[in-house]
C-alpha atoms as a PDB file:
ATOM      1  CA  UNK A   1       9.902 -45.360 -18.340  1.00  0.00           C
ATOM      2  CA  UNK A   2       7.396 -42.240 -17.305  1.00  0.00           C
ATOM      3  CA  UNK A   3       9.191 -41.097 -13.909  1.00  0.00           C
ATOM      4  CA  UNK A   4       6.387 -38.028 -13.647  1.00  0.00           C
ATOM      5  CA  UNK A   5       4.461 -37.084 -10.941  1.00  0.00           C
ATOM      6  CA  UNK A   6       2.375 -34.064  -9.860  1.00  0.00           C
ATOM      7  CA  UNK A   7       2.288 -32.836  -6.633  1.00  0.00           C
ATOM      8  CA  UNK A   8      -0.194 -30.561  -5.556  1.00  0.00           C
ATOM      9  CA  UNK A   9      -0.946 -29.563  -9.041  1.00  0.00           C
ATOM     10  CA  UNK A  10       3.049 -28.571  -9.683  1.00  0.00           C
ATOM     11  CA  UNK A  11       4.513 -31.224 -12.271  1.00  0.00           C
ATOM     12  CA  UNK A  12       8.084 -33.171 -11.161  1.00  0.00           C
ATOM     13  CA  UNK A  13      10.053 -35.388 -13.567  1.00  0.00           C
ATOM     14  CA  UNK A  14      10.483 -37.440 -10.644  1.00  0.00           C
ATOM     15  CA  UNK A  15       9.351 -37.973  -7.472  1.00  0.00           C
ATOM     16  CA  UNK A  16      12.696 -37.286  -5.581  1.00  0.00           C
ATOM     17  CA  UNK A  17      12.651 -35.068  -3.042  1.00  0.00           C
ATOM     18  CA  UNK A  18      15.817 -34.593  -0.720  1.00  0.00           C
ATOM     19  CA  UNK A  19      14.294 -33.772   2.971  1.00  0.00           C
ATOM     20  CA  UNK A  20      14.303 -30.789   4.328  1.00  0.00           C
ATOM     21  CA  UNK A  21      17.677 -30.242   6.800  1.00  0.00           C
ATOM     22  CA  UNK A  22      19.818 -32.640   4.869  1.00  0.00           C
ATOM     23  CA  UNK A  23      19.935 -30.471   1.683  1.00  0.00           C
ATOM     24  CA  UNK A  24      20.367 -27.013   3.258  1.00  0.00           C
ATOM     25  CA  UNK A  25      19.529 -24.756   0.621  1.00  0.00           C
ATOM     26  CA  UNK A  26      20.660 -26.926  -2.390  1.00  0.00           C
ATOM     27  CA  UNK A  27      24.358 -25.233  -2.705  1.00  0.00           C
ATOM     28  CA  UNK A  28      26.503 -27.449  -0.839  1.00  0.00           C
ATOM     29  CA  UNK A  29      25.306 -29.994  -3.239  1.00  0.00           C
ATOM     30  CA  UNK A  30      25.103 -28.274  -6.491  1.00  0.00           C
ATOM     31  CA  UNK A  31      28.792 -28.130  -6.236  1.00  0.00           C
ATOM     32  CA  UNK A  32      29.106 -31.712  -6.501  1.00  0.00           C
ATOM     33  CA  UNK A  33      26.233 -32.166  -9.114  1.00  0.00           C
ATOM     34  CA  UNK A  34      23.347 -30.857 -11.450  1.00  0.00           C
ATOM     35  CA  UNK A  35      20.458 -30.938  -8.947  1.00  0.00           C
ATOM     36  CA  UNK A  36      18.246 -29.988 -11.368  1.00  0.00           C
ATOM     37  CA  UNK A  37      18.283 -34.415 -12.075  1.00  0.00           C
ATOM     38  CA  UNK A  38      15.720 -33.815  -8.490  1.00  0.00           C
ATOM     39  CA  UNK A  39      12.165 -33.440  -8.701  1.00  0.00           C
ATOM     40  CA  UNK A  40      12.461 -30.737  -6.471  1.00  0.00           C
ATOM     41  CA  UNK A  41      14.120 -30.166  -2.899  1.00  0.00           C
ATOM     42  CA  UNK A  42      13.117 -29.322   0.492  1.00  0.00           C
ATOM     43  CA  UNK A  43      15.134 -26.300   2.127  1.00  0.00           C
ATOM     44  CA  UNK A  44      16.336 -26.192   5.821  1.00  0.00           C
ATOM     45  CA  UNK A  45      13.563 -25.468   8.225  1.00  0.00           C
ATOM     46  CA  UNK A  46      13.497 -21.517   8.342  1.00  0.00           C
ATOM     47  CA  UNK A  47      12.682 -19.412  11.084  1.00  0.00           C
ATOM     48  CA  UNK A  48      11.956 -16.037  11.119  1.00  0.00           C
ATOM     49  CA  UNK A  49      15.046 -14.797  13.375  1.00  0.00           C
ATOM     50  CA  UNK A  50      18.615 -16.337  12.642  1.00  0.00           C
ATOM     51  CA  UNK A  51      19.269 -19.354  15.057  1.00  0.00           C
ATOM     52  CA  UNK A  52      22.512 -21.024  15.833  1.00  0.00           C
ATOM     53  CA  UNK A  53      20.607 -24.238  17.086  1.00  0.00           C
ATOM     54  CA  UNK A  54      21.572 -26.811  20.177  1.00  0.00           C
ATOM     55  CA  UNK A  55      25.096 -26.525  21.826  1.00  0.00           C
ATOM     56  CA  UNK A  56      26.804 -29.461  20.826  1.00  0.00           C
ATOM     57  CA  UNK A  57      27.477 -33.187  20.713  1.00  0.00           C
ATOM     58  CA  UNK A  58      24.280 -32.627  18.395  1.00  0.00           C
ATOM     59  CA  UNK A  59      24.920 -35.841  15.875  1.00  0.00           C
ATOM     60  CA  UNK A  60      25.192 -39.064  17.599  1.00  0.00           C
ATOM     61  CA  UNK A  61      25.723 -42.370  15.667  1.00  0.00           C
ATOM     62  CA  UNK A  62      23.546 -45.640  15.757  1.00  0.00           C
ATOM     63  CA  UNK A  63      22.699 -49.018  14.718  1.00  0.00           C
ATOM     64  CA  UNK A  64      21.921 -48.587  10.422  1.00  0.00           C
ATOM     65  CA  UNK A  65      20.610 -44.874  11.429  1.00  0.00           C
ATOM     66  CA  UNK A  66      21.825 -41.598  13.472  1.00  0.00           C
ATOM     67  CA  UNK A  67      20.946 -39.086  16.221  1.00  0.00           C
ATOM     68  CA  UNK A  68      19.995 -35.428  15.439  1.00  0.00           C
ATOM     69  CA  UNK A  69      19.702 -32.416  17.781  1.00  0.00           C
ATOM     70  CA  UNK A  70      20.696 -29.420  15.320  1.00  0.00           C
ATOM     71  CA  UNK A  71      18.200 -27.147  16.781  1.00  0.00           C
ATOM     72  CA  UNK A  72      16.611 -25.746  13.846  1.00  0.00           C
ATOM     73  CA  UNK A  73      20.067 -23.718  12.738  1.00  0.00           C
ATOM     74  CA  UNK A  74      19.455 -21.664  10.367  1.00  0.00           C
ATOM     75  CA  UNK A  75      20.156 -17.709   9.180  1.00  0.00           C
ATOM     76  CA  UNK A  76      16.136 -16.418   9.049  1.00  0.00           C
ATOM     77  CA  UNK A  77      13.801 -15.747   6.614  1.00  0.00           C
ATOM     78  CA  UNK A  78      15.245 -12.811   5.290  1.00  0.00           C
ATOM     79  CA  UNK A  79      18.604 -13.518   4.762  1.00  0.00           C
ATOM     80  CA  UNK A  80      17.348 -16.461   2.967  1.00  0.00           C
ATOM     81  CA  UNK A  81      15.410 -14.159   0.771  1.00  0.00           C
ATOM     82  CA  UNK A  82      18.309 -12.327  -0.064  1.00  0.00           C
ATOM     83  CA  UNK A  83      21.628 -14.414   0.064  1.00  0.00           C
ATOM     84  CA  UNK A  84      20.518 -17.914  -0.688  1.00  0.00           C
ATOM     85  CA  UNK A  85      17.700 -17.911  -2.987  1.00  0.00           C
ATOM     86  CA  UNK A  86      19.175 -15.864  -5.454  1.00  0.00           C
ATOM     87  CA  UNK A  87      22.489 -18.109  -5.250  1.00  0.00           C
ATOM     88  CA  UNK A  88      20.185 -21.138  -5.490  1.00  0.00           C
ATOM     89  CA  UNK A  89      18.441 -19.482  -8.675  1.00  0.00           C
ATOM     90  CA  UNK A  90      21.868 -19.435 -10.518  1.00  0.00           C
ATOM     91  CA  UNK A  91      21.949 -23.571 -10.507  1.00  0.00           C
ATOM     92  CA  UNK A  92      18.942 -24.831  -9.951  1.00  0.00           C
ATOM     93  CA  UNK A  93      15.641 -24.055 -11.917  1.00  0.00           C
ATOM     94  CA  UNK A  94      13.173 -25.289 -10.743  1.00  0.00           C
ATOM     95  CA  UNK A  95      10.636 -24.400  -7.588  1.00  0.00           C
ATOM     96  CA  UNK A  96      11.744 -26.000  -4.012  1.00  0.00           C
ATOM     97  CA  UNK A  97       9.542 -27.232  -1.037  1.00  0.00           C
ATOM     98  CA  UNK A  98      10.097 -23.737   1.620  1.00  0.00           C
ATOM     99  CA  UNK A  99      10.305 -25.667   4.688  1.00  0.00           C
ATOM    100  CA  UNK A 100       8.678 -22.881   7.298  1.00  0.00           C
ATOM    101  CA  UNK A 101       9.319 -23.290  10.913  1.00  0.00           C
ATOM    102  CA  UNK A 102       8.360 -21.140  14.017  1.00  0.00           C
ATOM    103  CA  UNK A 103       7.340 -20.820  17.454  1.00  0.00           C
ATOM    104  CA  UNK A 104       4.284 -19.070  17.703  1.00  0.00           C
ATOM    105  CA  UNK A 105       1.166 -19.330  14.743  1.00  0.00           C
ATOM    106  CA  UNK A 106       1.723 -15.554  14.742  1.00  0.00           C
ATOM    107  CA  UNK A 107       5.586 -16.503  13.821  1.00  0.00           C
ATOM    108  CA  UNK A 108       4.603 -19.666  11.179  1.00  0.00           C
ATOM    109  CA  UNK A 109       2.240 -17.053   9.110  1.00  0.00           C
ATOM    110  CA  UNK A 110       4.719 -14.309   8.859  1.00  0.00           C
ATOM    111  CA  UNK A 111       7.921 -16.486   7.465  1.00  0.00           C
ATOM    112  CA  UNK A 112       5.125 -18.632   5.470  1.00  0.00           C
ATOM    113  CA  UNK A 113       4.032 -14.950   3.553  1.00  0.00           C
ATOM    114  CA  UNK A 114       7.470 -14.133   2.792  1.00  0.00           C
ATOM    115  CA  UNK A 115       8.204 -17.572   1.519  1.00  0.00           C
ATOM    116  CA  UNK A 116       4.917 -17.155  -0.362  1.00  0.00           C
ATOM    117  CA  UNK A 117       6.210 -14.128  -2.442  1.00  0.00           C
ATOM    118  CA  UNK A 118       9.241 -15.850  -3.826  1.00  0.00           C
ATOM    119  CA  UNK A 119       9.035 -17.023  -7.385  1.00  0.00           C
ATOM    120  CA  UNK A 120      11.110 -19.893  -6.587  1.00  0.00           C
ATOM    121  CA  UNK A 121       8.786 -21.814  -3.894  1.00  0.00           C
ATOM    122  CA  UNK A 122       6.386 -23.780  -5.416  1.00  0.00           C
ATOM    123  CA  UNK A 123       5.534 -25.302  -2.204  1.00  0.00           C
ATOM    124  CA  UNK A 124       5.381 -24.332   1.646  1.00  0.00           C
ATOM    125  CA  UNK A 125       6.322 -27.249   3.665  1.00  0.00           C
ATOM    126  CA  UNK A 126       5.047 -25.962   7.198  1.00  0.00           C
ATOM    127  CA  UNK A 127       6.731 -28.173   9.996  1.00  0.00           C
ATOM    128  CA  UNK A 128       4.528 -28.255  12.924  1.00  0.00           C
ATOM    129  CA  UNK A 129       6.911 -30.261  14.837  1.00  0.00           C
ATOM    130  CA  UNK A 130       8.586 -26.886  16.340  1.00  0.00           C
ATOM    131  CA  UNK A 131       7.928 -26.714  20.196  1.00  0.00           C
ATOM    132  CA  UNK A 132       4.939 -24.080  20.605  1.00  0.00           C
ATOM    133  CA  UNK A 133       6.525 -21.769  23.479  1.00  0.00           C
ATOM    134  CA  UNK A 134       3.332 -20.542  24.418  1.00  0.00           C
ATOM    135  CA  UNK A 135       2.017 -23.781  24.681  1.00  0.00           C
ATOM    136  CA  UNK A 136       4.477 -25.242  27.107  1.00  0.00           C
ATOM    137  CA  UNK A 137       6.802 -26.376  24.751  1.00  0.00           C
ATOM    138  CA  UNK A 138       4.835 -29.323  23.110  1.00  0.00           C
ATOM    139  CA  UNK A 139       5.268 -29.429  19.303  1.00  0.00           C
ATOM    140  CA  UNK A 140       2.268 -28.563  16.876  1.00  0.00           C
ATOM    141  CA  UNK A 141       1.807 -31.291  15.738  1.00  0.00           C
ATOM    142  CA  UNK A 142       1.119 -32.822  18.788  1.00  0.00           C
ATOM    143  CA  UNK A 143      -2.288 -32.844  19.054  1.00  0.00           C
ATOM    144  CA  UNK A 144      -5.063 -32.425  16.161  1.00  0.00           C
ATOM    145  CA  UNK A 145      -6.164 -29.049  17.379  1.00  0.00           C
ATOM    146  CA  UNK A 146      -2.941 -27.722  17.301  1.00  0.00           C
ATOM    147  CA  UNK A 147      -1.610 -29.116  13.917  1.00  0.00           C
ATOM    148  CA  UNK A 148      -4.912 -27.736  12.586  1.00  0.00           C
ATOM    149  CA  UNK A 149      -4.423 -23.987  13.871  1.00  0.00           C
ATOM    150  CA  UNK A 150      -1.443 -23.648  12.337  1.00  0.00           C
ATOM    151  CA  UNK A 151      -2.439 -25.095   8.754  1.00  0.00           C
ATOM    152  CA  UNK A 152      -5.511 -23.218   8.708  1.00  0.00           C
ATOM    153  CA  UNK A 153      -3.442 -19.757  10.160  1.00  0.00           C
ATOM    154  CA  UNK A 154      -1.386 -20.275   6.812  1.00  0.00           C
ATOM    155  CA  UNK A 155      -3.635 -21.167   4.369  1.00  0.00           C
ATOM    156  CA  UNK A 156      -5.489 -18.041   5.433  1.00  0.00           C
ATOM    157  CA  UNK A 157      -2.280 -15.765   4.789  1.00  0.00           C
ATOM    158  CA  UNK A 158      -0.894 -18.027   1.441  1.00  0.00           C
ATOM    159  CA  UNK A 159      -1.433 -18.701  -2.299  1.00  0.00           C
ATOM    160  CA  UNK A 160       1.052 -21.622  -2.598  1.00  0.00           C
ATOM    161  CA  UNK A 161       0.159 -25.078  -1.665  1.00  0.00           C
ATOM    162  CA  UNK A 162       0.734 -25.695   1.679  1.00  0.00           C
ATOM    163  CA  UNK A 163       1.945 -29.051   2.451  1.00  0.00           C
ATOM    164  CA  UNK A 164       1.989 -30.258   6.835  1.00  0.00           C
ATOM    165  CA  UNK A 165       4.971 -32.018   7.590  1.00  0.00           C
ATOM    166  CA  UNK A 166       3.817 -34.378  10.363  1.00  0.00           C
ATOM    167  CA  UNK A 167       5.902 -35.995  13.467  1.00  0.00           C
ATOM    168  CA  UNK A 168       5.212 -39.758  14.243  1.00  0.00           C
ATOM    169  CA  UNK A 169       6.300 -38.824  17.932  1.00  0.00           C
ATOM    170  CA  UNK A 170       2.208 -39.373  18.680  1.00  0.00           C
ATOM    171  CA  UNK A 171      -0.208 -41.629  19.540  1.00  0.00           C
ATOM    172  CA  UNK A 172      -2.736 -41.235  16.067  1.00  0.00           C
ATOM    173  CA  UNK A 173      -0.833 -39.966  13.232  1.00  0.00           C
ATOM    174  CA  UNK A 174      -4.053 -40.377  11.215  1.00  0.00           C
ATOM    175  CA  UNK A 175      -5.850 -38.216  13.403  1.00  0.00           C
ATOM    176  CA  UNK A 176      -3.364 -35.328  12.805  1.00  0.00           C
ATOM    177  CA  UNK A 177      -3.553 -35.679   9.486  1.00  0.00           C
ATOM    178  CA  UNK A 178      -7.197 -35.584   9.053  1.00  0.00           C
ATOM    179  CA  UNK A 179      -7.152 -32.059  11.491  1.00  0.00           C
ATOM    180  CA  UNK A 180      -4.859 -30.917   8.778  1.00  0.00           C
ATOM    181  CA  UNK A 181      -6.469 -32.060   6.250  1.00  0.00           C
ATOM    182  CA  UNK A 182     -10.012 -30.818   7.477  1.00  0.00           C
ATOM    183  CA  UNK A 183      -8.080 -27.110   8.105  1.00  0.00           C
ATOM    184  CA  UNK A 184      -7.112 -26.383   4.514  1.00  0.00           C
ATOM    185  CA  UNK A 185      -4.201 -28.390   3.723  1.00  0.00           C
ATOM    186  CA  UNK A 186      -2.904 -29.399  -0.039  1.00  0.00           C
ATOM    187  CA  UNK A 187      -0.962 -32.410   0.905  1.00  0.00           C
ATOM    188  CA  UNK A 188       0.738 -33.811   4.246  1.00  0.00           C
ATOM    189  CA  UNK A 189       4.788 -34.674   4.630  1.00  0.00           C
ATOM    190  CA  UNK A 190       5.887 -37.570   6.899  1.00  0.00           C
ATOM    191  CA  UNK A 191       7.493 -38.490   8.342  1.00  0.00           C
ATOM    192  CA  UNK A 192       9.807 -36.363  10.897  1.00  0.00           C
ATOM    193  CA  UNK A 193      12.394 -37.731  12.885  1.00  0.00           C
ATOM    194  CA  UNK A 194      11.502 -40.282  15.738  1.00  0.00           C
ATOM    195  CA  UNK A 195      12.703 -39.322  19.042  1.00  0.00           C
ATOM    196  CA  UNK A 196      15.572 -40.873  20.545  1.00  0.00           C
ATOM    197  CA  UNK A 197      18.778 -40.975  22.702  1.00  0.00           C
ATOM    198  CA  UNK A 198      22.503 -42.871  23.582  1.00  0.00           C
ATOM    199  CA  UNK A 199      24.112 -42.823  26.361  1.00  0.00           C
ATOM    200  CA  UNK A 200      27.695 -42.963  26.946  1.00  0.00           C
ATOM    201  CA  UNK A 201      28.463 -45.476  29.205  1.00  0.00           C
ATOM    202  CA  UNK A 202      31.880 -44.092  30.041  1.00  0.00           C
ATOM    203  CA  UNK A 203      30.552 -40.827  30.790  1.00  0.00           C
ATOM    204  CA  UNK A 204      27.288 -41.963  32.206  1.00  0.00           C
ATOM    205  CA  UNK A 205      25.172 -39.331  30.563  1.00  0.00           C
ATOM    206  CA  UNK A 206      23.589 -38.919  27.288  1.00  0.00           C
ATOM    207  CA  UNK A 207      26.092 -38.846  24.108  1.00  0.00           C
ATOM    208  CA  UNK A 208      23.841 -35.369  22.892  1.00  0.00           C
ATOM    209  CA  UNK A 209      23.743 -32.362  24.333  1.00  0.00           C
ATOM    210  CA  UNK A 210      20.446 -31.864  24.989  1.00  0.00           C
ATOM    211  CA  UNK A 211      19.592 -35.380  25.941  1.00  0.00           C
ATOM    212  CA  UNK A 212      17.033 -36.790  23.210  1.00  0.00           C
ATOM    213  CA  UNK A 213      17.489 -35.683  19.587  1.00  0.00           C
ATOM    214  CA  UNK A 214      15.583 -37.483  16.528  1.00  0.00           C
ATOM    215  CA  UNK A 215      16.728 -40.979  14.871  1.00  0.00           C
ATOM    216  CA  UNK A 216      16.430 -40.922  10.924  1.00  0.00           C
ATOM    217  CA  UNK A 217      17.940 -43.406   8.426  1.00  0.00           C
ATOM    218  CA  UNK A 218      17.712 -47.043   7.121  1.00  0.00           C
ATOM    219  CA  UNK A 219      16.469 -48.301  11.079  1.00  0.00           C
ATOM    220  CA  UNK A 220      12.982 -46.024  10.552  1.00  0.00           C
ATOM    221  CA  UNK A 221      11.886 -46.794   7.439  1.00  0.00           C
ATOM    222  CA  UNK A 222       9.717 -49.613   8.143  1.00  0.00           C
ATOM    223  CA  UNK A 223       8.151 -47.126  10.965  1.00  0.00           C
ATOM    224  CA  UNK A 224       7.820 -44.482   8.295  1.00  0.00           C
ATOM    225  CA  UNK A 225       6.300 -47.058   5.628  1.00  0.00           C
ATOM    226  CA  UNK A 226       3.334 -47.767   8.148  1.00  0.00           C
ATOM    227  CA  UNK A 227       2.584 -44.147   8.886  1.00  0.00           C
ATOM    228  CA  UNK A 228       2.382 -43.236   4.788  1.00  0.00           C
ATOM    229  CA  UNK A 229       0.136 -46.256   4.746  1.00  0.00           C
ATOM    230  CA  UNK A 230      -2.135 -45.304   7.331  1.00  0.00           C
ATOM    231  CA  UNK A 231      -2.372 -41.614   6.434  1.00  0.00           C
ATOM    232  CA  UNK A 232      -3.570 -41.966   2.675  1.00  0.00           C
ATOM    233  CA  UNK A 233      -6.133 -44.627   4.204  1.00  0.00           C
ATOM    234  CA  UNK A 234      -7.370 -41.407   6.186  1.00  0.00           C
ATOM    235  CA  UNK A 235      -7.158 -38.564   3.762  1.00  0.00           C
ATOM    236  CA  UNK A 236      -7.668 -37.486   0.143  1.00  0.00           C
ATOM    237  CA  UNK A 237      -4.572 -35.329  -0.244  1.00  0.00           C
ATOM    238  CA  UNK A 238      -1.378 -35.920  -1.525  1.00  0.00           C
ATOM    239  CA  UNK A 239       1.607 -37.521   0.179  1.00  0.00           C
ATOM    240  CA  UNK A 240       5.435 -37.314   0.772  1.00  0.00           C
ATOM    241  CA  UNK A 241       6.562 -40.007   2.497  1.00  0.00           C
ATOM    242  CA  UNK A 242      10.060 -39.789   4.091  1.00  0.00           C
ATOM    243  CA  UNK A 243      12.450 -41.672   6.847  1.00  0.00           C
ATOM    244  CA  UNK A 244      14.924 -43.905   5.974  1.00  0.00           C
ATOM    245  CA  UNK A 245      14.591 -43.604   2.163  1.00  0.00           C
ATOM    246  CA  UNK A 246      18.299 -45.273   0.976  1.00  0.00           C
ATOM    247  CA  UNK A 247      17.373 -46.545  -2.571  1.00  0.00           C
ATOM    248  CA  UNK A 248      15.030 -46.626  -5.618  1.00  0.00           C
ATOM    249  CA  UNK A 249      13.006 -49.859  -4.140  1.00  0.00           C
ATOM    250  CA  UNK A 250      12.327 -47.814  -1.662  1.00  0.00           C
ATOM    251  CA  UNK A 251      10.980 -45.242  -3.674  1.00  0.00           C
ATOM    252  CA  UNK A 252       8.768 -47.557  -5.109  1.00  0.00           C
ATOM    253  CA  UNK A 253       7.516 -49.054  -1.637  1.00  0.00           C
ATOM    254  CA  UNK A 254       6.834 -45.614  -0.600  1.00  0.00           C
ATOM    255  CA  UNK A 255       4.444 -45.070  -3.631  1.00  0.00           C
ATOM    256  CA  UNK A 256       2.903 -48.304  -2.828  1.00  0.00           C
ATOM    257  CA  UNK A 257       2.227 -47.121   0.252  1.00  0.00           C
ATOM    258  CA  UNK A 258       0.186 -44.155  -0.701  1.00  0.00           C
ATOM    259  CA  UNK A 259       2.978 -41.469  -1.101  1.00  0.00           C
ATOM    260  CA  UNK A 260       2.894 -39.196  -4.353  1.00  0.00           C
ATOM    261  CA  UNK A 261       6.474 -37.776  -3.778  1.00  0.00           C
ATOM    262  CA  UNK A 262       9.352 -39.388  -1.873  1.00  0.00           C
ATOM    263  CA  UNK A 263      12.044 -37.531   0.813  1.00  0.00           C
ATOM    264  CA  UNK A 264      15.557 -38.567   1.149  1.00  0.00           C
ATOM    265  CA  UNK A 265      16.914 -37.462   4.541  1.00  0.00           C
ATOM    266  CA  UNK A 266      19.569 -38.926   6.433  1.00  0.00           C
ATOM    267  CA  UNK A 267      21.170 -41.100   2.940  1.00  0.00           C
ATOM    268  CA  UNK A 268      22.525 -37.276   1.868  1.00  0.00           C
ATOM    269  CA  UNK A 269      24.691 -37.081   5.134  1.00  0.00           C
ATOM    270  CA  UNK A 270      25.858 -40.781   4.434  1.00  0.00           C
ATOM    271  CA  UNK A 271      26.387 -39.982   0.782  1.00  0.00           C
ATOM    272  CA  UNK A 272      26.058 -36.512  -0.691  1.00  0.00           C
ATOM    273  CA  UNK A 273      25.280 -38.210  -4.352  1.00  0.00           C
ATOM    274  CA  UNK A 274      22.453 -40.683  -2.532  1.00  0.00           C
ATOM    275  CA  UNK A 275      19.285 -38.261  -3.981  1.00  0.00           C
ATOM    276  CA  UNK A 276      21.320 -37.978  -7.659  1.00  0.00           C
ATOM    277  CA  UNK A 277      21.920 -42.178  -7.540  1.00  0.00           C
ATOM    278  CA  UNK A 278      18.384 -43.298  -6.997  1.00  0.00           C
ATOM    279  CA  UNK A 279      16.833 -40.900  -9.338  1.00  0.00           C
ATOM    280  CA  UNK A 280      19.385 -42.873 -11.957  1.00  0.00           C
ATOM    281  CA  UNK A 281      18.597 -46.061 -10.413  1.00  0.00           C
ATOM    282  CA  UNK A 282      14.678 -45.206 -10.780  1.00  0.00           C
ATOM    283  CA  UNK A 283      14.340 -46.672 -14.395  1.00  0.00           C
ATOM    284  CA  UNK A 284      15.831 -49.877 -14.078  1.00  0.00           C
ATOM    285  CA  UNK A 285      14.226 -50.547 -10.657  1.00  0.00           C
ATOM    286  CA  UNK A 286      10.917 -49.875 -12.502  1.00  0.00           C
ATOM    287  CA  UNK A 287      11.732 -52.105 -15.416  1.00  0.00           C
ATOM    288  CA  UNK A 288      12.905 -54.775 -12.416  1.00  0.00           C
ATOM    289  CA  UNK A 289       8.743 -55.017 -11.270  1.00  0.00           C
ATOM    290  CA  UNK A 290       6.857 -54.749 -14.326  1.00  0.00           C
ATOM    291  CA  UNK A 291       6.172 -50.570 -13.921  1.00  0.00           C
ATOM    292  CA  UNK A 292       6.116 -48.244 -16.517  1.00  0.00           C
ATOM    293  CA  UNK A 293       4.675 -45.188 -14.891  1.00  0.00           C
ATOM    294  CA  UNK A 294       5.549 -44.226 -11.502  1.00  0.00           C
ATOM    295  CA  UNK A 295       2.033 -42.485 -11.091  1.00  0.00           C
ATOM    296  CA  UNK A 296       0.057 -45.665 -12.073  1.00  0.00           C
ATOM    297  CA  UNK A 297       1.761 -47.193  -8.690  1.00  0.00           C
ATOM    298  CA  UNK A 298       0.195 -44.214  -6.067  1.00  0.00           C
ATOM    299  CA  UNK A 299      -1.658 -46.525  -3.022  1.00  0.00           C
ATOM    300  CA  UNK A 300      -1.194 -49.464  -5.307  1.00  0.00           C
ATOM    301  CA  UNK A 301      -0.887 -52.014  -2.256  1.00  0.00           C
ATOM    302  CA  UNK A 302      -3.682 -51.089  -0.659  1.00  0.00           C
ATOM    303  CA  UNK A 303      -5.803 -53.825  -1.726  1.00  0.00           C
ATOM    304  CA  UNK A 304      -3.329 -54.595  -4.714  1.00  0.00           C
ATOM    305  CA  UNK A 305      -4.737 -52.141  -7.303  1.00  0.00           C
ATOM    306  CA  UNK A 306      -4.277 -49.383  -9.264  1.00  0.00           C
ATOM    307  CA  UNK A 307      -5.565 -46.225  -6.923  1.00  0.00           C
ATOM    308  CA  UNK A 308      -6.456 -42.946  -7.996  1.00  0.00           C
ATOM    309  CA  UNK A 309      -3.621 -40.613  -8.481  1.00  0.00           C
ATOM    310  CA  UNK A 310      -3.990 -37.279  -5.772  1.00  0.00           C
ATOM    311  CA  UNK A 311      -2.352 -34.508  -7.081  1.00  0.00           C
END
């Protein structure tokens, strides 16, 4: 079985990607197992100043999913560059997704050029679901125009692919892409997290902190599914589709769907071996519906047949 894929012109033996913020920056898990078994990884979202994130409760259970409202916690570019990087580069060798966050374009393009010089990125994963502060607070990715400034800010300042990661919390996901798309981008990542709440009925206010956080797991992958399938009908660049990936059938779905590479998010909190287990599981899934390589499978549902293979 022929588990390959390319993704924006950078070969992986498999399209397994654990999802940015559920990975952080591959040690926690390299402890537990060879993560070089992943196609690649997506590191937490980095900012350029350290930030210690929302005050907590910032994790809040649900029905076959769960609550986040982390806050984008994270130590800052540069400490990255020079604590957890090289750590990384003792156990895993191969290049990661740099997942760049900020909250200004000014702010996206400087962590995105220092990400840019590190041999170990292959990609730039540029979330444009951070809240722009001089916009009023409404994420990036929010509107075309917006989603589009940023990619094409980046891609101006970068060498490295530069792949959107796109929020579903919109009206026209297809849209967005396109803008992103039509500004420069290599390939698009979706989807985010899908916003959300609980309420404590005892207390009689919301279980999280700051209110509303975002639901991942099993509960949004159908949501998720439909989003991949609509954004490769609208664009001619690669795909990772993420949300609620638990298991190798999903995988496959997902590459049905249109996606090239696959995130697996919330199943690393449930089980820290979840990303390791369906990359095992891949080949016998495969053999299970008739498919020998994974590649052959990219956008195969849309009408049924074999589509042409983005990379």
């Amino acid at each position: 079985m022929n588990t390959n894929v390319t993704l924006c012109g950078i070969p992986l033996d498999n399209p397994v990607i654990p999802a940015s913020g559920t990975f952080g920056y591959g040690l926690e898990f390299a402890a537990l197992y060879d993560i070089n078994c992943l196609g690649s990884f997506a590191c937490k979202g980095t900012t350029e100043a350290p930030r210690f994130g929302n005050p907590g409760p910032r994790i809040a259970e649900s029905a076959a999913g769960m609550l986040n409202s982390v806050g984008l916690q994270n130590p800052g570019i540069d400490a990255v560059l020079a604590h957890e990087l090289p750590a990384l580069a003792k156990v895993f060798h191969k290049p990661i997704l740099a997942n760049v966050c900020g909250f200004s374009i000014d702010e996206y393009v400087r962590v995105a050029e220092k990400f840019d010089a590190s041999p170990q990125v292959g990609w730039l994963e540029v979330n444009v679901s951070c809240p722009n502060v001089h916009g009023g607070g409404m994420g990036f990715g929010a509107a075309p125009e917006s989603a589009a400034a940023v990619t094409a800010a980046v891609k101006r300042a970068v060498k490295k692919p530069v792949i959107v990661k796109l929020t579903p919390n919109v009206t026209d996901i297809a849209a967005i892409a396109r803008a992103c798309e039509d500004a420069g981008a290599d390939g698009l990542s979706l989807i985010n997290t899908l916003l959300a709440m609980r309420i404590d009925p005892a207390a009689r206010r919301p279980v999280l902190a700051n209110g509303t956080g975002g639901l991942s797991g099993p509960a949004v992958f159908p949501v998720a599914l439909r989003m991949v399938w609509q954004v490769y009908e609208a664009v001619r660049i690669p795909i990772i589709g993420m949300g609620g990936v638990s298991c190798a059938a999903d995988v496959i779905e997902m590459l049905l769907a249109g996606a090239t590479a696959v995130g697996v998010g919330a199943a690393n909190l449930r089980d820290p071996c979840a990303a390791r287990d369906i990359v095992a599981a891949l080949p016998e899934t495969m053999a299970r519906y008739g498919i020998e390589t994974l590649s052959d499978i990219i956008g195969g549902a849309h009408h049924g047949e074999r589509r042409h293979h983005r990379m």
